[in-house]
PDB file of N, CA and C in Angstrom:
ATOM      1  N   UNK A   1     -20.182  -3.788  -5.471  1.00  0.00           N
ATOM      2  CA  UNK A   1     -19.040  -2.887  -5.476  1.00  0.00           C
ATOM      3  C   UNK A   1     -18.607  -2.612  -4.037  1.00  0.00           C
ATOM      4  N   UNK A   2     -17.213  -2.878  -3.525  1.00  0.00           N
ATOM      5  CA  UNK A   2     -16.921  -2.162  -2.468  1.00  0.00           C
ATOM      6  C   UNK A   2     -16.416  -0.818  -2.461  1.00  0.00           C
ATOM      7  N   UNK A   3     -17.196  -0.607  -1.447  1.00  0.00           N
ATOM      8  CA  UNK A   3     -17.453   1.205  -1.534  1.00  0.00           C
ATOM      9  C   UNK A   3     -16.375   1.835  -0.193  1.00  0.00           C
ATOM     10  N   UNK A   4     -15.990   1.211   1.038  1.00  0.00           N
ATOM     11  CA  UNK A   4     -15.839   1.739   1.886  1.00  0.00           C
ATOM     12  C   UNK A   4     -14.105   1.279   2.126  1.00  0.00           C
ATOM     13  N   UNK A   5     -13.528   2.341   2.262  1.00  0.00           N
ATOM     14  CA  UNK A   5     -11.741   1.620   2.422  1.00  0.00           C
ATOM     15  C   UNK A   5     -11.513   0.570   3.082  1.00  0.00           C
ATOM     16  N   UNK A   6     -12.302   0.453   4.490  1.00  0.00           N
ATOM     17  CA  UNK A   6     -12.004  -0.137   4.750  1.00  0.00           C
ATOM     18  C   UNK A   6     -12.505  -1.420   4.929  1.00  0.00           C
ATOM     19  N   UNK A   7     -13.384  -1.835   3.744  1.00  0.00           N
ATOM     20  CA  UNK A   7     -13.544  -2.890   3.527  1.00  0.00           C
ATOM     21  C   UNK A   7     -12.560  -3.648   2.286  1.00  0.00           C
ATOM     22  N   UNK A   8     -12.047  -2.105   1.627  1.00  0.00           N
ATOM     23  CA  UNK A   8     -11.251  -3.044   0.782  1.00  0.00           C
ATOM     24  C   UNK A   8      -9.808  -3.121   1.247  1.00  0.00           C
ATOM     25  N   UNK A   9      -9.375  -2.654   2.488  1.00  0.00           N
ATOM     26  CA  UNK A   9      -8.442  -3.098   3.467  1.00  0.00           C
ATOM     27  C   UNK A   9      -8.300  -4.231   3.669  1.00  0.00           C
ATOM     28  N   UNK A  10      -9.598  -4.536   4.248  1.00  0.00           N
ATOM     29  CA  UNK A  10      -9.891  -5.542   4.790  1.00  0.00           C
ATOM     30  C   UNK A  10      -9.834  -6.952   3.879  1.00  0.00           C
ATOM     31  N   UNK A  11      -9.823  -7.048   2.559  1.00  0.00           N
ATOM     32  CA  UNK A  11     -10.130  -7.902   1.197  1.00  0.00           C
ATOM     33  C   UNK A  11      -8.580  -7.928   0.965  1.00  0.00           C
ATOM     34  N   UNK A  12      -7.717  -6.766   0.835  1.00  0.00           N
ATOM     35  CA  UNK A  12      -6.317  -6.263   0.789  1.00  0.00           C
ATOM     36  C   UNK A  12      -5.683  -8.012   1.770  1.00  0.00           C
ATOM     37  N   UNK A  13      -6.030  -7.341   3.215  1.00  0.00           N
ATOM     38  CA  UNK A  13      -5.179  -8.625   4.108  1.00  0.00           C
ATOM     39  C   UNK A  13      -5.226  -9.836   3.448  1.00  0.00           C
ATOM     40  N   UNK A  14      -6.677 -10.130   3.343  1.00  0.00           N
ATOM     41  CA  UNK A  14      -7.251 -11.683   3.483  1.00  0.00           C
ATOM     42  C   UNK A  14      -6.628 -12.301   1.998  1.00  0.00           C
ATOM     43  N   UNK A  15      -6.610 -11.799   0.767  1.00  0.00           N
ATOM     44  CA  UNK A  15      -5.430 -11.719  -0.423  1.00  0.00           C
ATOM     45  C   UNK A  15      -3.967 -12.192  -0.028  1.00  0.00           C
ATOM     46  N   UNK A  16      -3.441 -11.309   0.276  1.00  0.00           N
ATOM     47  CA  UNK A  16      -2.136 -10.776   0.865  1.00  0.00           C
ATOM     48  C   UNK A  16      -1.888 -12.209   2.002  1.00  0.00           C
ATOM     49  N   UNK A  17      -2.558 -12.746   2.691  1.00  0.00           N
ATOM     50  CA  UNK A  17      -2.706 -13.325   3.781  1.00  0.00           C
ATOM     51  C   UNK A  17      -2.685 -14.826   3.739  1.00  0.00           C
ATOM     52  N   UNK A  18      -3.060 -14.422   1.779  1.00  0.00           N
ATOM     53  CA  UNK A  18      -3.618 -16.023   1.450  1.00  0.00           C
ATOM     54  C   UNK A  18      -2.189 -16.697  -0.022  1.00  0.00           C
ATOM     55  N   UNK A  19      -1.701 -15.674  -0.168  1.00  0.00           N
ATOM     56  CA  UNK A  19      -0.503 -15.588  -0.771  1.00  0.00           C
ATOM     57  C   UNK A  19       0.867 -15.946   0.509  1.00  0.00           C
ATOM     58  N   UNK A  20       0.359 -15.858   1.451  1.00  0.00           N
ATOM     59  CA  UNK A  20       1.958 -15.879   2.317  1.00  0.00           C
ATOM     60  C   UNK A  20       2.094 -14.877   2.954  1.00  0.00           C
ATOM     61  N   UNK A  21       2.402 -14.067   3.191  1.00  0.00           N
ATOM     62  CA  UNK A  21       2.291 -12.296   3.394  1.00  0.00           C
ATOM     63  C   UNK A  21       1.879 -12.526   4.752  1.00  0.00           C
ATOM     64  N   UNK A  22       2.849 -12.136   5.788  1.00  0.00           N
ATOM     65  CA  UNK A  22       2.116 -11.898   6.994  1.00  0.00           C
ATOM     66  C   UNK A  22       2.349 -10.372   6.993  1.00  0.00           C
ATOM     67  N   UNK A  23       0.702  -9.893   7.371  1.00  0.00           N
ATOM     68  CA  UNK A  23       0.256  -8.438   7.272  1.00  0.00           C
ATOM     69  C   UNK A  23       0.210  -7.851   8.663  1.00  0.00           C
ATOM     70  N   UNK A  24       0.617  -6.553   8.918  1.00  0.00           N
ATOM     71  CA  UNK A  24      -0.057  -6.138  10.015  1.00  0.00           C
ATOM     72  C   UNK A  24      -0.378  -4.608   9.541  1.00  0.00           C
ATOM     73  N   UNK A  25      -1.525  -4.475  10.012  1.00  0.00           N
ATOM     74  CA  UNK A  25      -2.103  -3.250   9.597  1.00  0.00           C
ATOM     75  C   UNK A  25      -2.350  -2.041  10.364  1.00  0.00           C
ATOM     76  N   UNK A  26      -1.478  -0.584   9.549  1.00  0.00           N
ATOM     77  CA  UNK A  26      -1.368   0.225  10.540  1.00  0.00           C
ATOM     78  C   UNK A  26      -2.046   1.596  10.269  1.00  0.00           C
ATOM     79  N   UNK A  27      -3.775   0.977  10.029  1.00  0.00           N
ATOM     80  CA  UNK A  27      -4.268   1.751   9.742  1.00  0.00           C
ATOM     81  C   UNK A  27      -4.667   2.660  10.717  1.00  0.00           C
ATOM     82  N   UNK A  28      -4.852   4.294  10.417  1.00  0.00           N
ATOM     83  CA  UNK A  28      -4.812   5.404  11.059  1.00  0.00           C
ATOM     84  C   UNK A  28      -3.885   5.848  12.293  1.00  0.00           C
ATOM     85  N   UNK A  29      -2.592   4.990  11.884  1.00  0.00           N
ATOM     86  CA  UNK A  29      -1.505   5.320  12.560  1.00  0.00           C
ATOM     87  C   UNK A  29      -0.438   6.569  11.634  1.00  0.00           C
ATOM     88  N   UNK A  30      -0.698   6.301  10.473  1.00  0.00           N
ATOM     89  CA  UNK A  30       0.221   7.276   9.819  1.00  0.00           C
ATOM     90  C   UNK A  30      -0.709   7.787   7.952  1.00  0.00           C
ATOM     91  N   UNK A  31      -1.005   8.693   6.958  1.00  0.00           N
ATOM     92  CA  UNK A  31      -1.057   8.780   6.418  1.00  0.00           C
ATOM     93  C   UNK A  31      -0.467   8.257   4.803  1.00  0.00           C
ATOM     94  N   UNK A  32       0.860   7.845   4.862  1.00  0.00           N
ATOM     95  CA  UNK A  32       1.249   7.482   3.746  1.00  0.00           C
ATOM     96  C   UNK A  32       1.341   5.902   3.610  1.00  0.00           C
ATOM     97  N   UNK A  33       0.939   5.289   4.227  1.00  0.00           N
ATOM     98  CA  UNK A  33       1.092   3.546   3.851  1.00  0.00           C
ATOM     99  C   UNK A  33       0.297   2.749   5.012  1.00  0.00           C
ATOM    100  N   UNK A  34      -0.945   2.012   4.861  1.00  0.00           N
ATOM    101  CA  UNK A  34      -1.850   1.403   5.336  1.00  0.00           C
ATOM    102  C   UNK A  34      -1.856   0.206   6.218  1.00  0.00           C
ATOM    103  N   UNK A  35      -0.529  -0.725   5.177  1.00  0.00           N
ATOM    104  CA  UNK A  35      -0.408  -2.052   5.497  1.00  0.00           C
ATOM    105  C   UNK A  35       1.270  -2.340   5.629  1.00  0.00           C
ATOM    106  N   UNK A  36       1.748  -3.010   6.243  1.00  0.00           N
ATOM    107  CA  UNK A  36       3.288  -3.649   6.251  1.00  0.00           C
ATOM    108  C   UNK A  36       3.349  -5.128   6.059  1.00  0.00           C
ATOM    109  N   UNK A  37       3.655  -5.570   5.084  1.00  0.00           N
ATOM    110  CA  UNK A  37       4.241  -7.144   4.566  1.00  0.00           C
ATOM    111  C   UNK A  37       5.486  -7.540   5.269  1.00  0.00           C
ATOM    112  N   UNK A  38       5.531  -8.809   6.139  1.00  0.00           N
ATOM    113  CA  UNK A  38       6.723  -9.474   5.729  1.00  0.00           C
ATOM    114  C   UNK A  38       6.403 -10.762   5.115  1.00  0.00           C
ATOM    115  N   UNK A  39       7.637 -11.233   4.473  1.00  0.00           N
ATOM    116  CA  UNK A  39       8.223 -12.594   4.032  1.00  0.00           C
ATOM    117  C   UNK A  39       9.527 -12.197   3.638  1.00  0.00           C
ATOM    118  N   UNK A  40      10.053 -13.564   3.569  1.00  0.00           N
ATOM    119  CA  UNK A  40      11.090 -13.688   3.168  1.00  0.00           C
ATOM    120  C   UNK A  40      11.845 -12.539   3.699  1.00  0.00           C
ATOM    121  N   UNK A  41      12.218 -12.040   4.828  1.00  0.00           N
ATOM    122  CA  UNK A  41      13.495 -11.200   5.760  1.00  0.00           C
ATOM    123  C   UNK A  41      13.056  -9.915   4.457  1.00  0.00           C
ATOM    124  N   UNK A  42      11.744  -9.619   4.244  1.00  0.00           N
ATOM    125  CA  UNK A  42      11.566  -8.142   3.404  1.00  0.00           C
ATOM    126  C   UNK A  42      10.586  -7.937   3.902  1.00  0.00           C
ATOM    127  N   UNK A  43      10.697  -6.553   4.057  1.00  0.00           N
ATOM    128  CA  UNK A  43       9.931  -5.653   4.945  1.00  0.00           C
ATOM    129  C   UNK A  43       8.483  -4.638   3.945  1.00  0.00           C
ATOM    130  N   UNK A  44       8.138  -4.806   3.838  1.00  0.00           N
ATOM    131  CA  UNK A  44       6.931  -3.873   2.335  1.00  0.00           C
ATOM    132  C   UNK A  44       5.462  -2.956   3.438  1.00  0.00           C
ATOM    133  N   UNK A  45       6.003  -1.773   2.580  1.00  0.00           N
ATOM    134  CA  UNK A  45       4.728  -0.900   2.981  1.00  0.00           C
ATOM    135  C   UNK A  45       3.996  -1.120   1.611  1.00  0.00           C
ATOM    136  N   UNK A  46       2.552  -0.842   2.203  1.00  0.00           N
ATOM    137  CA  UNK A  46       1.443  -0.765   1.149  1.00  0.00           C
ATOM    138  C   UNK A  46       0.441   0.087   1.410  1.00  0.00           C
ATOM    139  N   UNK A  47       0.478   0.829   0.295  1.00  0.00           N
ATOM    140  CA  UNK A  47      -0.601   1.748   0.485  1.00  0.00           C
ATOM    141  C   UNK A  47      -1.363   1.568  -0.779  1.00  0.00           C
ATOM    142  N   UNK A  48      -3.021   1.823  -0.244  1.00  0.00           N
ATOM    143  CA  UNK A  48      -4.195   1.519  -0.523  1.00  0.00           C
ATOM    144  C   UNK A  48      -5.298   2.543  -0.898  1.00  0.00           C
ATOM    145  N   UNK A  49      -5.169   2.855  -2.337  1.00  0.00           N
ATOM    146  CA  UNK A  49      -6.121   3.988  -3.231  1.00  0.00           C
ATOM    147  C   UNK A  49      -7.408   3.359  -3.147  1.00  0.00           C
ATOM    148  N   UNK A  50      -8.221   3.897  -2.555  1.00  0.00           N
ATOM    149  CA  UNK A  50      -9.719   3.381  -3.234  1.00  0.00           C
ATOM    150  C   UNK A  50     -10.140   4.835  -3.212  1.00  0.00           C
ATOM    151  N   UNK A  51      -9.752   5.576  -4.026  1.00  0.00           N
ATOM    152  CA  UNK A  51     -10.640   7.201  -4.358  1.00  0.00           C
ATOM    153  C   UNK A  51     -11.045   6.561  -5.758  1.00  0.00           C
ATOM    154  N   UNK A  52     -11.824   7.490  -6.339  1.00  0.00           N
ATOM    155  CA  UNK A  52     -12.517   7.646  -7.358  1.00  0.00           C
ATOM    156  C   UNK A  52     -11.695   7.944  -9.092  1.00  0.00           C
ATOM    157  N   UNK A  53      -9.762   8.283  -8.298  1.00  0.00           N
ATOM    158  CA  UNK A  53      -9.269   8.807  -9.372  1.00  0.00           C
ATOM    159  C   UNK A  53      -8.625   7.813  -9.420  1.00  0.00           C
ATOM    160  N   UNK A  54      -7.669   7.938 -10.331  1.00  0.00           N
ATOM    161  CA  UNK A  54      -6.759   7.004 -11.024  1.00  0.00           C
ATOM    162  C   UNK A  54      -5.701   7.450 -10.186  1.00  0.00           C
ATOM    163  N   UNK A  55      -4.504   6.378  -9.511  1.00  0.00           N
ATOM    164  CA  UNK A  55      -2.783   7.062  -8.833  1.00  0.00           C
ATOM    165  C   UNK A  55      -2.351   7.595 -10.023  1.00  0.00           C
ATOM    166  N   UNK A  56      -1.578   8.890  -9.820  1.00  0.00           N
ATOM    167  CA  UNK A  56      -0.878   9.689 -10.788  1.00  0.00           C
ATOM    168  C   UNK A  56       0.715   9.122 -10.504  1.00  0.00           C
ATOM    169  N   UNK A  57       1.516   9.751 -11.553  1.00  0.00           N
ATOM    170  CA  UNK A  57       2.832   9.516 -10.943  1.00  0.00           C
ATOM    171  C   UNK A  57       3.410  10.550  -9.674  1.00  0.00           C
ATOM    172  N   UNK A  58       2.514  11.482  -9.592  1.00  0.00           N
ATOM    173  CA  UNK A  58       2.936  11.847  -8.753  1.00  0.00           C
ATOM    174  C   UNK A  58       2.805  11.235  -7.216  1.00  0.00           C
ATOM    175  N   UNK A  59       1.913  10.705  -7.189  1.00  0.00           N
ATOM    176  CA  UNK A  59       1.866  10.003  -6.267  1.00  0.00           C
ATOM    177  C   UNK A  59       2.713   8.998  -5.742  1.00  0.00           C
ATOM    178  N   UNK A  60       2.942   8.451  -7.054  1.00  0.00           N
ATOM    179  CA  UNK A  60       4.270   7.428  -6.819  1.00  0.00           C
ATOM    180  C   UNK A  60       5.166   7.588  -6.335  1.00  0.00           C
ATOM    181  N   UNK A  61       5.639   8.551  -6.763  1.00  0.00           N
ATOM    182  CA  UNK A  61       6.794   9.424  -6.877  1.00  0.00           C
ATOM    183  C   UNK A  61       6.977   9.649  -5.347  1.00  0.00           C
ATOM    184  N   UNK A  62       6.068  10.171  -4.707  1.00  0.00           N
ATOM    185  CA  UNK A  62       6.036  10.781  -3.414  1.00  0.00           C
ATOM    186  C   UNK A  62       5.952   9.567  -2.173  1.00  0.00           C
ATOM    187  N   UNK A  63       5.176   8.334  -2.514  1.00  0.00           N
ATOM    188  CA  UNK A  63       5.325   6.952  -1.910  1.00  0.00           C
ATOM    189  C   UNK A  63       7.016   6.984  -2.128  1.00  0.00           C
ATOM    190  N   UNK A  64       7.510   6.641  -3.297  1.00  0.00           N
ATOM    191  CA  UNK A  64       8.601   5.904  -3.489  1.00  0.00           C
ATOM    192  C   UNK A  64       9.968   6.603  -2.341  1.00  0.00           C
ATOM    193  N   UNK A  65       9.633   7.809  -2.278  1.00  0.00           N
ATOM    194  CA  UNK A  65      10.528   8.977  -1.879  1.00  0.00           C
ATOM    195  C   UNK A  65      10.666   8.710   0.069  1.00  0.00           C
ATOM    196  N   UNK A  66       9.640   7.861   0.152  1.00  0.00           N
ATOM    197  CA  UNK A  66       8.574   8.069   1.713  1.00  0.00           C
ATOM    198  C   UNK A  66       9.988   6.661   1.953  1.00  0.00           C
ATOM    199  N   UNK A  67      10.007   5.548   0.767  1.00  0.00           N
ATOM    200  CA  UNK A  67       9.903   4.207   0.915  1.00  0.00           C
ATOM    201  C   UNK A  67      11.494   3.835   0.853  1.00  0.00           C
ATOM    202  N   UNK A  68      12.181   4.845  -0.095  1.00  0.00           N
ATOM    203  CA  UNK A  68      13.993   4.919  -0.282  1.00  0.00           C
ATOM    204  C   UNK A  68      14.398   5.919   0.952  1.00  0.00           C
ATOM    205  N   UNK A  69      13.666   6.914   1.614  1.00  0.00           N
ATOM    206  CA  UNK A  69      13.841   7.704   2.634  1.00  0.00           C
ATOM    207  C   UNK A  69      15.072   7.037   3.596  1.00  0.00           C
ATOM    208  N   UNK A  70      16.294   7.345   4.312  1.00  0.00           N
ATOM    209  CA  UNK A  70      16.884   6.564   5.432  1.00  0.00           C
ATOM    210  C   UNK A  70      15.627   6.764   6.797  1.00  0.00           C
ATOM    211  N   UNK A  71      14.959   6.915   6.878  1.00  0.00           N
ATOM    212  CA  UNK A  71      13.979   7.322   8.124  1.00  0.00           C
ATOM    213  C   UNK A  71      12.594   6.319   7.672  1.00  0.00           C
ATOM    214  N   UNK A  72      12.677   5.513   7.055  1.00  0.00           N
ATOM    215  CA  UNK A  72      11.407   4.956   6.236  1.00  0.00           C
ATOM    216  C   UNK A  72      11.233   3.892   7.317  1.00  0.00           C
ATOM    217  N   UNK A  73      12.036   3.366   8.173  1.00  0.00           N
ATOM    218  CA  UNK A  73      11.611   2.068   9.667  1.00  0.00           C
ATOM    219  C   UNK A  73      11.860   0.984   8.101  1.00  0.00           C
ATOM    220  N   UNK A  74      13.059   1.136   7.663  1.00  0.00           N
ATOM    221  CA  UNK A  74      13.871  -0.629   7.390  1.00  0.00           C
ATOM    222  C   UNK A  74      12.616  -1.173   6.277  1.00  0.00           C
ATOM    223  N   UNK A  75      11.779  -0.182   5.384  1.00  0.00           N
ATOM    224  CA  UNK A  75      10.944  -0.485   4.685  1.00  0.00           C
ATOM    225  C   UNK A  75      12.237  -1.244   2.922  1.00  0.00           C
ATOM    226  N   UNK A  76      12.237  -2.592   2.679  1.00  0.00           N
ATOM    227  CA  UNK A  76      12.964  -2.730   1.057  1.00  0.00           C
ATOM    228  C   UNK A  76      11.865  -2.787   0.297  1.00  0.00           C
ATOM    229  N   UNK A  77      10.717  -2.515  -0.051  1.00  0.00           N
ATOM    230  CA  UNK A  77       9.895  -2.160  -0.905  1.00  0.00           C
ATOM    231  C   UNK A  77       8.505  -1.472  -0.343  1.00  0.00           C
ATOM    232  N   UNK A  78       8.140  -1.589  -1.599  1.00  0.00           N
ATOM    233  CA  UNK A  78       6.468  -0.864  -1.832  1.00  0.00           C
ATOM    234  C   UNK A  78       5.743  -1.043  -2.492  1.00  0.00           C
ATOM    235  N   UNK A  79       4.284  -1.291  -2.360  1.00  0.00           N
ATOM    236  CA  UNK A  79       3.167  -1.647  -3.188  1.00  0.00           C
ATOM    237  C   UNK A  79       2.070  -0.456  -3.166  1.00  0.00           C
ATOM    238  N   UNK A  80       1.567  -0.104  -4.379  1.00  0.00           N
ATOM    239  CA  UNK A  80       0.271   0.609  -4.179  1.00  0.00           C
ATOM    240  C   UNK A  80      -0.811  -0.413  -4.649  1.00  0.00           C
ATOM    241  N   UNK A  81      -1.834  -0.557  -4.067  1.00  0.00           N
ATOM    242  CA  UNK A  81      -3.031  -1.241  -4.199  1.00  0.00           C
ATOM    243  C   UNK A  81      -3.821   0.127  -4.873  1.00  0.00           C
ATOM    244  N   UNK A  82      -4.390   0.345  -5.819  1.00  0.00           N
ATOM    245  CA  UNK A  82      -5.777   0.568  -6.234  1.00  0.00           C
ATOM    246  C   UNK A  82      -6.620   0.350  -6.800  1.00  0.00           C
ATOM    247  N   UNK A  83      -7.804   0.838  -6.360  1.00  0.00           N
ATOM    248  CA  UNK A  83      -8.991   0.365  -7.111  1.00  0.00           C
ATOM    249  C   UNK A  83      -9.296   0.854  -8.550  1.00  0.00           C
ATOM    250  N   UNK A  84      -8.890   2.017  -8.663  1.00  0.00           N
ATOM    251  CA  UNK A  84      -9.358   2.584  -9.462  1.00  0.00           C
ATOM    252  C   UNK A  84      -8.042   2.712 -11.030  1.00  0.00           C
ATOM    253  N   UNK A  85      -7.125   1.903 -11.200  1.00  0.00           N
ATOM    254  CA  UNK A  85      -6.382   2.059 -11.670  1.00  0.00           C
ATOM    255  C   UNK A  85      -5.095   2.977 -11.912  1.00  0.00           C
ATOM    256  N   UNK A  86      -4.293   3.277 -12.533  1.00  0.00           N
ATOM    257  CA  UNK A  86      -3.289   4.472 -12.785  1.00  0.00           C
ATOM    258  C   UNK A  86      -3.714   5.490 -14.031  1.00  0.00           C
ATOM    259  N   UNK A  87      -2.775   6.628 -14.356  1.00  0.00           N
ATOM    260  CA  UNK A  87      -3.309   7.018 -15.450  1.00  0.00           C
ATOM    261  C   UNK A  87      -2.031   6.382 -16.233  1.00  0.00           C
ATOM    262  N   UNK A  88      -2.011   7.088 -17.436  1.00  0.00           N
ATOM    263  CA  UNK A  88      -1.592   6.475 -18.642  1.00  0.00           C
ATOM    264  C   UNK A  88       0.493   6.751 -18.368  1.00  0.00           C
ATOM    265  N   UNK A  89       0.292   7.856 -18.066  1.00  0.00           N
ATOM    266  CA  UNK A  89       1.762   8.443 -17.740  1.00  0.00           C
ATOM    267  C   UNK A  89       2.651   7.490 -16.910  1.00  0.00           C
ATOM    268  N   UNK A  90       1.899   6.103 -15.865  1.00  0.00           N
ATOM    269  CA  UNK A  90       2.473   5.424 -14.687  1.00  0.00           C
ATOM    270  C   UNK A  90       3.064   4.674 -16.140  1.00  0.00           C
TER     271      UNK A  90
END
């Protein structure tokens, strides 16, 4: 089991990396999004759950808000990675 974020950060890139996805990672630069994707002239934040709970919608909700923002730095999408799944409501 990986236990530590940032090992599953780290599993996150090498995925992501191996799909096409050039990653750069901006971890403990900001709280709401971990990783930045490009391809294809699109820009993607990703943020990365490995808690113990399931993402709520609220959470989403509050990514998505971060990600349509005009102040978001030219982000056209968003991914949440988690480990632990969603609840039923996503």
């Amino acid at each position: 089991m990986i236990a530590k974020h940032s090992e599953i950060e780290r599993l996150c890139i090498f995925l992501l990396r191996h799909a096409d996805w050039s990653v750069k990672s901006v971890h403990g630069t900001n709280e709401i999004y971990h990783l930045e994707l490009y391809k294809y002239q699109q820009k993607i934040a990703v943020q990365i759950h490995s808690q113990r709970t399931k993402v709520t919608i609220g959470q989403i909700e509050k990514f998505l808000e971060f990600v349509n923002a005009s102040n978001s730095q030219g982000f056209t999408g968003g991914f949440i990675i988690s480990t632990n799944g969603f609840t039923p409501s996503v």
